[in-house]
Protein backbone atom coordinates (compact mmCIF):
# COMPACT_ATOMS: atom_id res chain seq x y z
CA UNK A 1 114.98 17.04 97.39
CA UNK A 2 115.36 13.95 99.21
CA UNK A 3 113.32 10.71 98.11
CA UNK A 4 112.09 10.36 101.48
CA UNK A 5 110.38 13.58 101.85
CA UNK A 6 109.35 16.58 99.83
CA UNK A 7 110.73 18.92 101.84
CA UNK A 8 114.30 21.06 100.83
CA UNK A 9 116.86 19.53 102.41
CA UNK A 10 118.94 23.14 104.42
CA UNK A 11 121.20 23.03 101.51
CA UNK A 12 119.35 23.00 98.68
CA UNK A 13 116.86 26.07 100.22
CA UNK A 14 118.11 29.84 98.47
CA UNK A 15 118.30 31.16 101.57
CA UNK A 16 121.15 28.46 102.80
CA UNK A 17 122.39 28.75 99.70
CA UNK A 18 122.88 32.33 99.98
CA UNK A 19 124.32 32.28 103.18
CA UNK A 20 126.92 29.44 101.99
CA UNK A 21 128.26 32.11 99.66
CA UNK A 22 131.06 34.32 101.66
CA UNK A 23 131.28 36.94 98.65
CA UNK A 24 127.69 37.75 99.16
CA UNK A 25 127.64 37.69 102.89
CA UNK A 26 130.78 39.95 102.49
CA UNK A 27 129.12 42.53 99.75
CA UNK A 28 126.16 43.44 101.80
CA UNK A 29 128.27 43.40 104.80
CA UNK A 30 130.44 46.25 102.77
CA UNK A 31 126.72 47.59 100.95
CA UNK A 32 125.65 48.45 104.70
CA UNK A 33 129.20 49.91 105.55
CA UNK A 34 128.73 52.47 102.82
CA UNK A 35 125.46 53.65 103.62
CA UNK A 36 126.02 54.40 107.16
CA UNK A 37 129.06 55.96 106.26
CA UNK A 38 128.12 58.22 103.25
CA UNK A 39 124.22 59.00 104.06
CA UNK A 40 125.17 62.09 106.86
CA UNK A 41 127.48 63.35 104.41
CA UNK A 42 125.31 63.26 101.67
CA UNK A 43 122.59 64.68 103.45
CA UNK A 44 124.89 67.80 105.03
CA UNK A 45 126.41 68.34 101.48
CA UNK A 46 122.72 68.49 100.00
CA UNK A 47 122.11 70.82 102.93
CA UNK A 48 125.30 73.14 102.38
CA UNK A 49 124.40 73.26 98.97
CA UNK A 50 120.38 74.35 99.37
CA UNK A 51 121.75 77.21 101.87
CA UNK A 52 124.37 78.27 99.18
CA UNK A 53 122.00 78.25 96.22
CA UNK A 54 119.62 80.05 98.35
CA UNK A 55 121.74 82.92 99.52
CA UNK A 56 122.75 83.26 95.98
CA UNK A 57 120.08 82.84 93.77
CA UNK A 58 117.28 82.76 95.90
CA UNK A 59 114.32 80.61 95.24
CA UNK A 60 114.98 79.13 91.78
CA UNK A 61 118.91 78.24 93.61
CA UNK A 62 117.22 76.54 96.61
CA UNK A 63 114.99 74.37 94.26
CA UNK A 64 117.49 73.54 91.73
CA UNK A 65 120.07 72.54 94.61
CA UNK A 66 117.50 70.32 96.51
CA UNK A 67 116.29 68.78 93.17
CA UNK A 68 120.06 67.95 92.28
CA UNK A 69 120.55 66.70 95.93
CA UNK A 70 117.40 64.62 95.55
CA UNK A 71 118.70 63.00 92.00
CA UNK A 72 122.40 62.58 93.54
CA UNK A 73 121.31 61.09 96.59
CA UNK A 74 118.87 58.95 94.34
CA UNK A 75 121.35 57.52 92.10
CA UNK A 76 123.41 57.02 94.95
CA UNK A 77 121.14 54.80 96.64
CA UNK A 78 120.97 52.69 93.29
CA UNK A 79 124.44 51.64 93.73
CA UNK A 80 124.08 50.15 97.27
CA UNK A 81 121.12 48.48 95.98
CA UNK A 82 122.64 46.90 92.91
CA UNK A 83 125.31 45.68 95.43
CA UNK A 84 123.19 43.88 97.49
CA UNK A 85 121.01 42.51 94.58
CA UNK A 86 124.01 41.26 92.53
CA UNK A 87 126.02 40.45 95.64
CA UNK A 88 124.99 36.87 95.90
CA UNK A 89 126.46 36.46 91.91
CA UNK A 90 129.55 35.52 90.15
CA UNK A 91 132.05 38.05 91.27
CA UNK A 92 132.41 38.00 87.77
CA UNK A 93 128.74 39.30 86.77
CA UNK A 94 129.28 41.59 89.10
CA UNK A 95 131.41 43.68 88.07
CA UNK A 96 129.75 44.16 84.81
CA UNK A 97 126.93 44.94 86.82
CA UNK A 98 128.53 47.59 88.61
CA UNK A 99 130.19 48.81 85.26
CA UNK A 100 126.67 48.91 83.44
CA UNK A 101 125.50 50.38 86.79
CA UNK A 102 127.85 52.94 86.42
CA UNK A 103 127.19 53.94 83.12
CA UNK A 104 123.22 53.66 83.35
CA UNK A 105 123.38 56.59 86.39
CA UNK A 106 125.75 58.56 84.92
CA UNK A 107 122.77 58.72 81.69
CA UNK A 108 120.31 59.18 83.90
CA UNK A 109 121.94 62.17 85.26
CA UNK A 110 122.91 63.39 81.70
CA UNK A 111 119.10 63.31 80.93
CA UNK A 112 117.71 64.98 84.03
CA UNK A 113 120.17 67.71 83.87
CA UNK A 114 119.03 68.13 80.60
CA UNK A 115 115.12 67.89 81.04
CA UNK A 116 115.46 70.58 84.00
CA UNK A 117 117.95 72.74 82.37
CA UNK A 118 115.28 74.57 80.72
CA UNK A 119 112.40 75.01 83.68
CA UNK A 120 112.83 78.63 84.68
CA UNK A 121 111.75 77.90 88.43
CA UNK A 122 115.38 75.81 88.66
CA UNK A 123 118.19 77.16 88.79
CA UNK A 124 120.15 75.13 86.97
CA UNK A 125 124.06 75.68 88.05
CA UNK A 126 122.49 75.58 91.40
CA UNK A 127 121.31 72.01 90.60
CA UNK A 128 124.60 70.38 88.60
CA UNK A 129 126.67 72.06 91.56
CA UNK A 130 124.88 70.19 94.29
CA UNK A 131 124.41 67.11 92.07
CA UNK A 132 127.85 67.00 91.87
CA UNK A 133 129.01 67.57 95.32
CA UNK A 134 126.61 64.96 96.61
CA UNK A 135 127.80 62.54 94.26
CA UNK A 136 131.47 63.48 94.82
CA UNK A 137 130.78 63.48 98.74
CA UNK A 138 129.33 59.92 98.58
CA UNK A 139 132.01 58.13 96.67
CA UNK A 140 134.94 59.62 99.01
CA UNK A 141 132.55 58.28 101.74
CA UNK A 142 131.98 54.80 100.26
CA UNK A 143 135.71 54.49 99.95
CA UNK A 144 136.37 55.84 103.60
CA UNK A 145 133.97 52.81 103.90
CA UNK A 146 135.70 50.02 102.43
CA UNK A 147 139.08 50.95 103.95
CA UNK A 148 137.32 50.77 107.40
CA UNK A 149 135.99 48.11 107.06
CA UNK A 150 139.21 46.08 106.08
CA UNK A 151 137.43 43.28 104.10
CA UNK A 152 139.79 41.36 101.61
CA UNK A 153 139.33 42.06 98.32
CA UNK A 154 139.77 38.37 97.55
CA UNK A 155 138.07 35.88 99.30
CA UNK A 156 140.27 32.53 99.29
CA UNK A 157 138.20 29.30 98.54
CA UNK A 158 136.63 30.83 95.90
């Protein structure tokens, strides 16, 4: 704040602050390159997988697969927003962000697979199939992603 006035001064404001940073600007840039690339595959492989489980297994496959599409797609989602939330951070912070990001989904799916595993109206191959094709689908997306995008992995100055 300047003595003169009470007002921020443009670089003391969050937002300029966050705009000053290039490793955030260049995170969410890469955050939004992922999502457009990996939500039409997720959503076909969710798609492939409900006709599948259908066909198979009937009505128990079709909700099992669209329940394991839903908690793929889901946890999917969380890692695009933990990108853009932590973005503006140490590049240091994170990564352990995106590690205990990492590790917090992959419980989270442990637990669900497990809570649903024993509801007779899901099928529950159906549903660890399609959870895992979704989730498998997305990641080869998010890394078509990054290489398309052609953003440094180090940012000089920093």
């Amino acid at each position: 704040m300047s003595e003169a006035t009470d007002a921020p001064t443009p670089a003391e404001t969050p937002e300029a602050a966050e705009t000053a940073n290039p490793h955030a600007e260049i995170v969410r840039r890469l955050a939004s390159a992922m999502l457009r690339t990996a939500v039409w595959p997720g959503v076909a492989t969710v798609a492939i997988g409900a006709i599948v489980a259908t066909v198979l297994f009937g009505v128990p496959g079709l909700i099992g697969a669209l329940v394991g599409g839903v908690v793929a797609f889901a946890s999917s989602l969380l890692t695009i927003w933990l990108m853009r939330f932590t973005g503006g951070m140490n590049p240091h912070f994170v990564m352990v962000a995106a590690l205990g990001g990492y590790i917090g989904k992959m419980i989270v799916l442990l637990v669900v697979m497990t809570l649903l595993g024993g509801i007779d109206a899901i099928h529950r191959e159906s549903l660890a199939f399609t959870m895992l094709a979704t989730v498998m689908v997305w990641a080869g997306a998010e890394v078509v992603a990054f290489k398309r995008t052609k953003i440094p992995t180090i940012v000089p100055g920093n």
